[in-house]
N, C-alpha and C. Protein backbone atom coordinates (compact mmCIF):
# COMPACT_ATOMS: atom_id res chain seq x y z
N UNK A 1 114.97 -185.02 -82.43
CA UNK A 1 115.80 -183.83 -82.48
C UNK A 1 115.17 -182.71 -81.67
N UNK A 2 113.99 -182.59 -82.02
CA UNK A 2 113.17 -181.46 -81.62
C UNK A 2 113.52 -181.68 -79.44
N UNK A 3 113.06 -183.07 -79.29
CA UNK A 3 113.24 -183.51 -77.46
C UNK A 3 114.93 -182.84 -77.51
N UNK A 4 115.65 -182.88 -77.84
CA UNK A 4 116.70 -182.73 -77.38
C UNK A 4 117.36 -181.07 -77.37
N UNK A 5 116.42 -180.82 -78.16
CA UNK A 5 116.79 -179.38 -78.16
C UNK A 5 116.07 -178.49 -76.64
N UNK A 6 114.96 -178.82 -76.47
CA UNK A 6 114.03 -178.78 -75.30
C UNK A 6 114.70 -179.19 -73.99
N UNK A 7 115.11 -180.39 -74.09
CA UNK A 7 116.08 -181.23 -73.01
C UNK A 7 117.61 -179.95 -72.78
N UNK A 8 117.99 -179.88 -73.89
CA UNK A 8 119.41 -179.10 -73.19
C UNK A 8 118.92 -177.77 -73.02
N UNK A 9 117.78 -177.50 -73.51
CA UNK A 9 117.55 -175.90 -72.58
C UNK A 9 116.62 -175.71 -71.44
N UNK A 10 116.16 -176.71 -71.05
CA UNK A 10 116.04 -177.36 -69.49
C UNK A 10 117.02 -177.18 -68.41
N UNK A 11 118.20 -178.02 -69.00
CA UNK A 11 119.63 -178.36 -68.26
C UNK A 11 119.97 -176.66 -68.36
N UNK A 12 119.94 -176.11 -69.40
CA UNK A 12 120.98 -174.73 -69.56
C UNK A 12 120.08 -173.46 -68.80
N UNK A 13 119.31 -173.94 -68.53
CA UNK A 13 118.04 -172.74 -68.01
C UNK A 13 118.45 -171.73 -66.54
N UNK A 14 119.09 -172.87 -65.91
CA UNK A 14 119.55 -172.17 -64.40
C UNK A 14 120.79 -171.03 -65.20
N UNK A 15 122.01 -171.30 -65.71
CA UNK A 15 122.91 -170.74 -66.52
C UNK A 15 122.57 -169.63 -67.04
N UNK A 16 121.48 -169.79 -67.64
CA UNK A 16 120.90 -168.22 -68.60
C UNK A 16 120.24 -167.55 -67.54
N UNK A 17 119.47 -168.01 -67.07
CA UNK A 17 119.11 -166.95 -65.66
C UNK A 17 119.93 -166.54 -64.82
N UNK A 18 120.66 -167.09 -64.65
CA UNK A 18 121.61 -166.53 -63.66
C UNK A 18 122.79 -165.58 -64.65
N UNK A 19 122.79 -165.80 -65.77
CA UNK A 19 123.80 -165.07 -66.49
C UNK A 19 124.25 -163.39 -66.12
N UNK A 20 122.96 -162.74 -65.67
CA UNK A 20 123.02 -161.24 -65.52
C UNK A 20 123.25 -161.17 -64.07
N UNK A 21 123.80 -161.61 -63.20
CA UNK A 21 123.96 -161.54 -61.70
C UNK A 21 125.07 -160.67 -61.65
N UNK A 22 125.97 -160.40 -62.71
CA UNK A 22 126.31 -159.48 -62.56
C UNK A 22 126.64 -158.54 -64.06
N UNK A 23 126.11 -156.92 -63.72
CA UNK A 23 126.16 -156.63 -65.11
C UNK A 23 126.48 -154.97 -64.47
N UNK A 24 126.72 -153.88 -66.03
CA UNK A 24 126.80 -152.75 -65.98
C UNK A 24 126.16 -151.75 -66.77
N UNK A 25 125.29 -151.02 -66.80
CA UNK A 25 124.96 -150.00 -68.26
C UNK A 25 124.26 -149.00 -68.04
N UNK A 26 124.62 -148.21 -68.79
CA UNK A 26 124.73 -146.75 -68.83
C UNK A 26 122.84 -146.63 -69.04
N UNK A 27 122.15 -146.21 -68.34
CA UNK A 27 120.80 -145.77 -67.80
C UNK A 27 120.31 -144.24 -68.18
N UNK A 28 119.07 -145.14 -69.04
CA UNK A 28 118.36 -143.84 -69.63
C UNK A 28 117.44 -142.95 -68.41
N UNK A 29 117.73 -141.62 -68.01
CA UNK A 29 117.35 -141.78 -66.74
C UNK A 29 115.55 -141.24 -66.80
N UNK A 30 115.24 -141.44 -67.57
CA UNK A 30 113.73 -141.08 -68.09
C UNK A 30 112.87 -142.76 -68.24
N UNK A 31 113.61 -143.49 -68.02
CA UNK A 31 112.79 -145.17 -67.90
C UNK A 31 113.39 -145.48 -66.07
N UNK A 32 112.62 -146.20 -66.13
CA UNK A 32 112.80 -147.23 -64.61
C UNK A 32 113.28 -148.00 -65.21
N UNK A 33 114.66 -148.68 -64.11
CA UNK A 33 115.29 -149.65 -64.54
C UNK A 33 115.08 -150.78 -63.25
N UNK A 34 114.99 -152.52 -63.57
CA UNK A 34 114.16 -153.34 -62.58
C UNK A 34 115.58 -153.94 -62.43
N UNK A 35 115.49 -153.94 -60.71
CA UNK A 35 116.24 -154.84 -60.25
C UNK A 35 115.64 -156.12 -59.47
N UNK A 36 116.25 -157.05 -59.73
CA UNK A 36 115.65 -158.46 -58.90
C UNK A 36 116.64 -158.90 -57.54
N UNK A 37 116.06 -159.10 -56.96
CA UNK A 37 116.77 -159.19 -55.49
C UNK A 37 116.48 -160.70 -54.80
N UNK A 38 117.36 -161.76 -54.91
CA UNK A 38 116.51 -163.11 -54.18
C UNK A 38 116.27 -162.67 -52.51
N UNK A 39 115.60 -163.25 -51.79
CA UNK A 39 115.61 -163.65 -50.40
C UNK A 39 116.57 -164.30 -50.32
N UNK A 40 116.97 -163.72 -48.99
CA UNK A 40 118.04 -164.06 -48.29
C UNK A 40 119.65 -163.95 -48.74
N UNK A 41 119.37 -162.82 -50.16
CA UNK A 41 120.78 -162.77 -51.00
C UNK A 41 121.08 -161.01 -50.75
N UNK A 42 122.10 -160.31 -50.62
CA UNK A 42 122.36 -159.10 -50.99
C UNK A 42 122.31 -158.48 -52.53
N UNK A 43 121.64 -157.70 -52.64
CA UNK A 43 122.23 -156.70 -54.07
C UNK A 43 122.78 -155.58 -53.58
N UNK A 44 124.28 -155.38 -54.78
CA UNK A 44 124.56 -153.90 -54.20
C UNK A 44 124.70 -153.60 -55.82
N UNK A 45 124.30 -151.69 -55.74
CA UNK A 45 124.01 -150.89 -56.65
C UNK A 45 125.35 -149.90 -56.42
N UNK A 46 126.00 -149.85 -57.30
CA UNK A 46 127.21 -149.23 -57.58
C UNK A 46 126.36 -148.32 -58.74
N UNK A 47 126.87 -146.49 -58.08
CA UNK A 47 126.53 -145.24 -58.82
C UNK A 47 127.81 -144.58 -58.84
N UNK A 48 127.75 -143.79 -60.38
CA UNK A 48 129.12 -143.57 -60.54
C UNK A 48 129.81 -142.10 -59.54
N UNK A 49 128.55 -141.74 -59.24
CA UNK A 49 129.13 -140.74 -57.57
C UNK A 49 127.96 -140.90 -56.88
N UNK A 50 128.63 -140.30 -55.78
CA UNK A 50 128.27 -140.82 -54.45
C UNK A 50 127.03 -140.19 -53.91
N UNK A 51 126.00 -141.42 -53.34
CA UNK A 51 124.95 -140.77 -53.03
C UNK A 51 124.25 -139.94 -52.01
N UNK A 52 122.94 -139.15 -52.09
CA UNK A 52 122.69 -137.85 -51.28
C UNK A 52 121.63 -138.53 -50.99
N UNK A 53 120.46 -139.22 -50.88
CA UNK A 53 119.42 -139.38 -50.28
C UNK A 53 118.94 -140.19 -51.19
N UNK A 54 118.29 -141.55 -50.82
CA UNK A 54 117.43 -143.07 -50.81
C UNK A 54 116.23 -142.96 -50.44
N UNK A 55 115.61 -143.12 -51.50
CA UNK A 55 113.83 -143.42 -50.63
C UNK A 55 113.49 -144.83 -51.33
N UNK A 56 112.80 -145.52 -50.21
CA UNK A 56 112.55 -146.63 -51.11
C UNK A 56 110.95 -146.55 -50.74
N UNK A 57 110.38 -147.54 -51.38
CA UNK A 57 108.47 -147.44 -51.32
C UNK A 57 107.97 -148.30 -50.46
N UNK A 58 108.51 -149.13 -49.63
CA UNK A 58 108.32 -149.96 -48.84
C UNK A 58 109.21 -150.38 -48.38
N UNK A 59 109.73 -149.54 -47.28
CA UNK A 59 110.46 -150.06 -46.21
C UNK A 59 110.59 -151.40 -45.47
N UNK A 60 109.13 -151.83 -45.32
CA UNK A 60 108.67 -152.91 -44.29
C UNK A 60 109.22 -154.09 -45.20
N UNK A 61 109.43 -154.00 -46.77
CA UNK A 61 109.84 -155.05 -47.52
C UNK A 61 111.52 -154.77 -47.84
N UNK A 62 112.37 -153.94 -48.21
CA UNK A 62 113.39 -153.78 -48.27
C UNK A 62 113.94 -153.13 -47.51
N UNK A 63 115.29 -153.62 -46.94
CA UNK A 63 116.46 -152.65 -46.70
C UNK A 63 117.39 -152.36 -47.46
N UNK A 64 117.56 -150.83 -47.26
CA UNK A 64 118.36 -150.62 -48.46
C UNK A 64 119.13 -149.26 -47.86
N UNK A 65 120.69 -149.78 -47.78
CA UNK A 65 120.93 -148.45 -46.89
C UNK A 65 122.72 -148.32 -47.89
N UNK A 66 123.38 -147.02 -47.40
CA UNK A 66 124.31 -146.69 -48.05
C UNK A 66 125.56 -147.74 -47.50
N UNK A 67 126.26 -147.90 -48.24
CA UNK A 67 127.52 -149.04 -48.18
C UNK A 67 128.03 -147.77 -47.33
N UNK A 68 128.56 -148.56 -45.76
CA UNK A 68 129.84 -147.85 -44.94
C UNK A 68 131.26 -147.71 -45.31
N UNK A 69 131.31 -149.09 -46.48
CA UNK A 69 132.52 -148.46 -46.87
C UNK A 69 132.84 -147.74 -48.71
N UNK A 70 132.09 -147.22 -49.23
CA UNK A 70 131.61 -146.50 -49.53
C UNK A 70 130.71 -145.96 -50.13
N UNK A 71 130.43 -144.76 -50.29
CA UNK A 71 129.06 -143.66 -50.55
C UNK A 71 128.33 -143.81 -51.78
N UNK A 72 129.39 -144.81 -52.87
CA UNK A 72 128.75 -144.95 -53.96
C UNK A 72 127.86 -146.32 -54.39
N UNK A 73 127.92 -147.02 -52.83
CA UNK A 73 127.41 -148.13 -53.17
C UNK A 73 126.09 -148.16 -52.43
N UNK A 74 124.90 -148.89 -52.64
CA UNK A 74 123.39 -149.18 -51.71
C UNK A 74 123.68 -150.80 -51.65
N UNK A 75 123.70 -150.97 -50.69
CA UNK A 75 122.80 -152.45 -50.25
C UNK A 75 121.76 -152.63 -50.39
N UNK A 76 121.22 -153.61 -50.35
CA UNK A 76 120.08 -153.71 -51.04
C UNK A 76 119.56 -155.30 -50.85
N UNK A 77 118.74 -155.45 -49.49
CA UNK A 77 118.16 -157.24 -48.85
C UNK A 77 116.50 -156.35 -48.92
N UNK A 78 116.06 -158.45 -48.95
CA UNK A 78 114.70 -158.20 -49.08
C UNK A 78 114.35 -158.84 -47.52
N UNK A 79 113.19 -158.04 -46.30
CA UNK A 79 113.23 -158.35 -44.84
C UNK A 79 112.16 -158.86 -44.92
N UNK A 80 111.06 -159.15 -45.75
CA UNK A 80 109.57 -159.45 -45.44
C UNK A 80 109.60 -160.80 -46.00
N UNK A 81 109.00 -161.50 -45.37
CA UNK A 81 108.96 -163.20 -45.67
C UNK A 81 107.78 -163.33 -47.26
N UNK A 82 107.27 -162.39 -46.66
CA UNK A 82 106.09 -161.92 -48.18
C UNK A 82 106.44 -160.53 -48.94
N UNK A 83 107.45 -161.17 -49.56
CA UNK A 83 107.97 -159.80 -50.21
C UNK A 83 106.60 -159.36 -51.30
N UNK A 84 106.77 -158.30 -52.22
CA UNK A 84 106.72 -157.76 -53.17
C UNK A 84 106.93 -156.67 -54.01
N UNK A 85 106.71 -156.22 -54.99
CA UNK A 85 107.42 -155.62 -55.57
C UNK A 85 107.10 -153.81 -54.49
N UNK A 86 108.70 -152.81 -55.12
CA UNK A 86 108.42 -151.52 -54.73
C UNK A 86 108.71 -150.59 -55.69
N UNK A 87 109.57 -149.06 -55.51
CA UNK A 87 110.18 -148.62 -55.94
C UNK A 87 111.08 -148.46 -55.04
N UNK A 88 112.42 -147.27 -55.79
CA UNK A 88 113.75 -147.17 -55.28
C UNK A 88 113.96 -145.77 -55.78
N UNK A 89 114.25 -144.49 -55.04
CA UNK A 89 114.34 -143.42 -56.00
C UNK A 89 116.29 -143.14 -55.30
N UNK A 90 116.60 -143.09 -55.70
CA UNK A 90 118.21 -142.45 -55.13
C UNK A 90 119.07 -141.41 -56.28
N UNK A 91 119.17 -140.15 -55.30
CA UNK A 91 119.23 -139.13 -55.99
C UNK A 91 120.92 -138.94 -55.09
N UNK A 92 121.91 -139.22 -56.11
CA UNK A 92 123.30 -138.83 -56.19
C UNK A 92 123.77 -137.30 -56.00
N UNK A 93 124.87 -136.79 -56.61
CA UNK A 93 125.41 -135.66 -56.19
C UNK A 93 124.62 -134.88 -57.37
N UNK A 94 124.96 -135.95 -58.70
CA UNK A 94 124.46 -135.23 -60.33
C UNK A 94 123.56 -135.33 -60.81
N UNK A 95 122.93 -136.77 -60.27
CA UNK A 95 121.40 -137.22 -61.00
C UNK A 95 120.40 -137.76 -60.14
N UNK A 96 119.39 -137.87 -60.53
CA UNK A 96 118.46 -138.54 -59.72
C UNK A 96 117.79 -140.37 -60.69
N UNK A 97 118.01 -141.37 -60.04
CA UNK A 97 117.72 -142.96 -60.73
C UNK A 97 116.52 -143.47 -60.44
N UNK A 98 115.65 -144.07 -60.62
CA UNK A 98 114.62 -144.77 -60.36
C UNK A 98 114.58 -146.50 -60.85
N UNK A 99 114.72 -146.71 -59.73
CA UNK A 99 114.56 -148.10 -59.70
C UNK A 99 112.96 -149.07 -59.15
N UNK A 100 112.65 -150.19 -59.85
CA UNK A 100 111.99 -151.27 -59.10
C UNK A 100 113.11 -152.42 -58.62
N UNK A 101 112.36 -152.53 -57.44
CA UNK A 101 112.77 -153.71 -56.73
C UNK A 101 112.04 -154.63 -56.67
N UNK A 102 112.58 -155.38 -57.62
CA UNK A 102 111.50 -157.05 -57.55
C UNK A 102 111.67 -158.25 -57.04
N UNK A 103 111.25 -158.52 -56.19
CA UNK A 103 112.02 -159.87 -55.03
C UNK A 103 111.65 -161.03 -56.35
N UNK A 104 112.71 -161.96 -56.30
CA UNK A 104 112.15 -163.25 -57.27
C UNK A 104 113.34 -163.90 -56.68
N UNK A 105 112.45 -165.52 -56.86
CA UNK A 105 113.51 -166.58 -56.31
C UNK A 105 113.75 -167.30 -57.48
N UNK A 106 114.00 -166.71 -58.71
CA UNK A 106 114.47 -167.55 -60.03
C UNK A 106 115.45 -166.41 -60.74
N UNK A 107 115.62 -165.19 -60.15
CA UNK A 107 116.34 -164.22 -60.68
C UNK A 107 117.25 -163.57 -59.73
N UNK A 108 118.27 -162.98 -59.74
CA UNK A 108 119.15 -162.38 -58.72
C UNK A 108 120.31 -161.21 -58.99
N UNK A 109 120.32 -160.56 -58.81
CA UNK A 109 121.12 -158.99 -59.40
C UNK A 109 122.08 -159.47 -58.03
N UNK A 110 123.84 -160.06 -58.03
CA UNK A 110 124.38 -159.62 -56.83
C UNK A 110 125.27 -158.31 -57.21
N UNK A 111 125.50 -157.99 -58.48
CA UNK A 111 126.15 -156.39 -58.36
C UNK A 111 125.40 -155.59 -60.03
N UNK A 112 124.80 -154.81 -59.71
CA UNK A 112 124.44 -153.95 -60.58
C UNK A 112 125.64 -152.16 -60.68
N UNK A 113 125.57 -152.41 -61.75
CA UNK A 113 126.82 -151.10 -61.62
C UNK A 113 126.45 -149.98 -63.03
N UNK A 114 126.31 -148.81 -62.32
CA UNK A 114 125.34 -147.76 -63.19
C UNK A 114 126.57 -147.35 -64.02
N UNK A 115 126.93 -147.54 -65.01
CA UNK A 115 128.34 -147.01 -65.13
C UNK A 115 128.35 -145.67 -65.80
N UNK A 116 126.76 -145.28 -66.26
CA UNK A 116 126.77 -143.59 -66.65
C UNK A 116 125.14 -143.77 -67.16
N UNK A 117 125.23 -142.16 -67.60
CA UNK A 117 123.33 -141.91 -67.42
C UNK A 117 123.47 -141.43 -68.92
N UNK A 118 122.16 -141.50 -69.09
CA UNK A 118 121.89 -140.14 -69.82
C UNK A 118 120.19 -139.54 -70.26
N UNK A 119 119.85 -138.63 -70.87
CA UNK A 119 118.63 -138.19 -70.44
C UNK A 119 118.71 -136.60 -70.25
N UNK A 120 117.12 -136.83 -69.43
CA UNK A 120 117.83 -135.04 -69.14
C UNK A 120 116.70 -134.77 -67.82
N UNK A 121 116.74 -136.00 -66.69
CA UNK A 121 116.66 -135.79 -65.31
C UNK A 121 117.85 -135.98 -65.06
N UNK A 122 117.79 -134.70 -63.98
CA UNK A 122 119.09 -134.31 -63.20
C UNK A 122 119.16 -133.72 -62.06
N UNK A 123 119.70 -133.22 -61.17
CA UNK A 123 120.18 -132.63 -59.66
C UNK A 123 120.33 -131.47 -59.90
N UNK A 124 121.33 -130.95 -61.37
CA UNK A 124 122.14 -129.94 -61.60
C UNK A 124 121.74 -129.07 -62.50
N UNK A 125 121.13 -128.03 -62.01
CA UNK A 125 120.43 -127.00 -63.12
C UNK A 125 121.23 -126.39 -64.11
N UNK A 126 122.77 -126.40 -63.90
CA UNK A 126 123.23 -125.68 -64.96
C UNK A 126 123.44 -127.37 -66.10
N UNK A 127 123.60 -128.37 -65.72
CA UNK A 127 123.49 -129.50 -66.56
C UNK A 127 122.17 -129.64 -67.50
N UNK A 128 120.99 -129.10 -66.74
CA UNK A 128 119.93 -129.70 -67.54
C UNK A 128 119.79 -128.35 -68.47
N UNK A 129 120.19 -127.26 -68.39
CA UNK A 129 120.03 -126.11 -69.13
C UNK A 129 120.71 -126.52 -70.35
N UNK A 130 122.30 -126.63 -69.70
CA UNK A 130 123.22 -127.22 -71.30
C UNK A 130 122.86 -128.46 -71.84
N UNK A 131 121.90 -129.47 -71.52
CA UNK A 131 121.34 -130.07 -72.46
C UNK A 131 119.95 -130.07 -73.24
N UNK A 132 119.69 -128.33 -72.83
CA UNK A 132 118.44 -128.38 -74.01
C UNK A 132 117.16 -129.08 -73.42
N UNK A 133 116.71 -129.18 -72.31
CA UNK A 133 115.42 -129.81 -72.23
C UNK A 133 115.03 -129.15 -70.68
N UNK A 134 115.90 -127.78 -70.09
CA UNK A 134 114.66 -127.29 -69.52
C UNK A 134 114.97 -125.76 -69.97
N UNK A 135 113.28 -125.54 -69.87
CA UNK A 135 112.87 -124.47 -70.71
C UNK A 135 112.17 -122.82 -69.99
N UNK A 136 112.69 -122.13 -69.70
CA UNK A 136 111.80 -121.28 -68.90
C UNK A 136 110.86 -120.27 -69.74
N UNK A 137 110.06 -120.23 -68.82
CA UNK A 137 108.78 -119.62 -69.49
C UNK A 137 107.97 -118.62 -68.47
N UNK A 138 107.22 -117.57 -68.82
CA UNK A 138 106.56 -117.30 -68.13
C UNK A 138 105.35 -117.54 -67.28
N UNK A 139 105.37 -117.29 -66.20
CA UNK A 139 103.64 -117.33 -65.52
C UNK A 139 103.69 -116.18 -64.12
N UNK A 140 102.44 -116.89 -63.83
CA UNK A 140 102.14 -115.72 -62.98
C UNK A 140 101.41 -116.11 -61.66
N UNK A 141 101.84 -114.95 -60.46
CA UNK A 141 101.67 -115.66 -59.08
C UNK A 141 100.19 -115.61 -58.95
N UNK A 142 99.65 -116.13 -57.74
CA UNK A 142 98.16 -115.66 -57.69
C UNK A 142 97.71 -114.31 -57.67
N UNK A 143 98.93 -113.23 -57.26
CA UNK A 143 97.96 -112.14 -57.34
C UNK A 143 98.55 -111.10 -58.79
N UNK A 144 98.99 -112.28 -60.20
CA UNK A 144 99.42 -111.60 -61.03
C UNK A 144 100.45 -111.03 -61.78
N UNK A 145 101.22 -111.38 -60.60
CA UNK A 145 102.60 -110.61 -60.90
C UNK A 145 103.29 -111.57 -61.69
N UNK A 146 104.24 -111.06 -62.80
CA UNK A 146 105.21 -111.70 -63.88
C UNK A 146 106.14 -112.57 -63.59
N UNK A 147 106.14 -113.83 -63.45
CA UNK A 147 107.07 -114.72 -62.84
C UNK A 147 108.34 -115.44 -63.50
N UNK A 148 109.61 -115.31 -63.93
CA UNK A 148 109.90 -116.40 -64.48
C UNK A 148 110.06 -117.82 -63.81
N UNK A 149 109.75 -118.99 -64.85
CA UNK A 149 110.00 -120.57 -64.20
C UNK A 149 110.75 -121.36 -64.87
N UNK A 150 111.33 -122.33 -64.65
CA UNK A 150 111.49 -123.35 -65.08
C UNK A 150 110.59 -124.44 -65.27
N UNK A 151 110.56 -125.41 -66.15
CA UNK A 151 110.28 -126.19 -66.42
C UNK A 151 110.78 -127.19 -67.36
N UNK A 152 110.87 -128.67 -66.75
CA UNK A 152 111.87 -129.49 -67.07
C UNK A 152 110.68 -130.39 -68.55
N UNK A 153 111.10 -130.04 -69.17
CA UNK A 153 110.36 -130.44 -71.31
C UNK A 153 110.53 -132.17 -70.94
């Protein structure tokens, strides 16, 4: 009994790994969220608006550029025959996301879709005010003078 239970999750193993190739969820934007990318496969990252600027941490290993047909989507191939892992920072109209990009040839993201955030990193200062987590406070320049700041709690 015990072999056969072992045996069909052998057979079922490709199935469950591959199960998340395509998925959607709402992103805590205070964690990194990991994407897996095979060689020689596309991932695209669907954000629920459209994005303002992509940095990724290693260029020489990913390309990752804005969908032409449209603004809310990244492509996302792995170019280095020796991949490894990076980051991904892409900062939208409202929020800013942080991603890893993890090349693996047993795992594969072909559509990841952010379908909402939450948290309290953001783009939009009057957003992060109305949710209570940035806080201004005083300080002072180098030569003293009374400053107000922000600062994101």
């Amino acid at each position: 009994m015990q072999f056969s239970k072992a045996a069909l999750l052998v057979a079922l193993w490709p199935l469950m790994v591959s199960a998340n190739r395509l998925s959607s969820e709402n992103l805590d934007l205070g964690s990194v969220k990991k994407i897996y990318v095979g060689p020689g496969l596309i991932s695209v990252i669907e954000f629920p608006e459209d994005t303002v600027e992509v940095r990724v941490g290693a260029p020489q290993v990913f390309k990752v550029v804005v969908s032409p047909a449209n603004a809310r989507e990244l492509l996302v191939q792995v170019t280095n025959p020796q991949p490894f892992s990076t980051n991904l920072v892409v900062r939208t109209v409202k929020r800013t996301f942080v991603f890893d990009l993890i090349p693996s040839t047993a795992k594969h993201q072909d559509l990841f879709r952010v379908a909402g955030a939450y948290g309290a990193l953001s783009n939009n200062r009057a957003e992060i005010e109305a949710s209570g987590s940035f806080e201004v406070s005083p300080s002072r320049t180098p030569k003293g003078k009374l400053v107000e700041s922000g600062a994101i709690r």
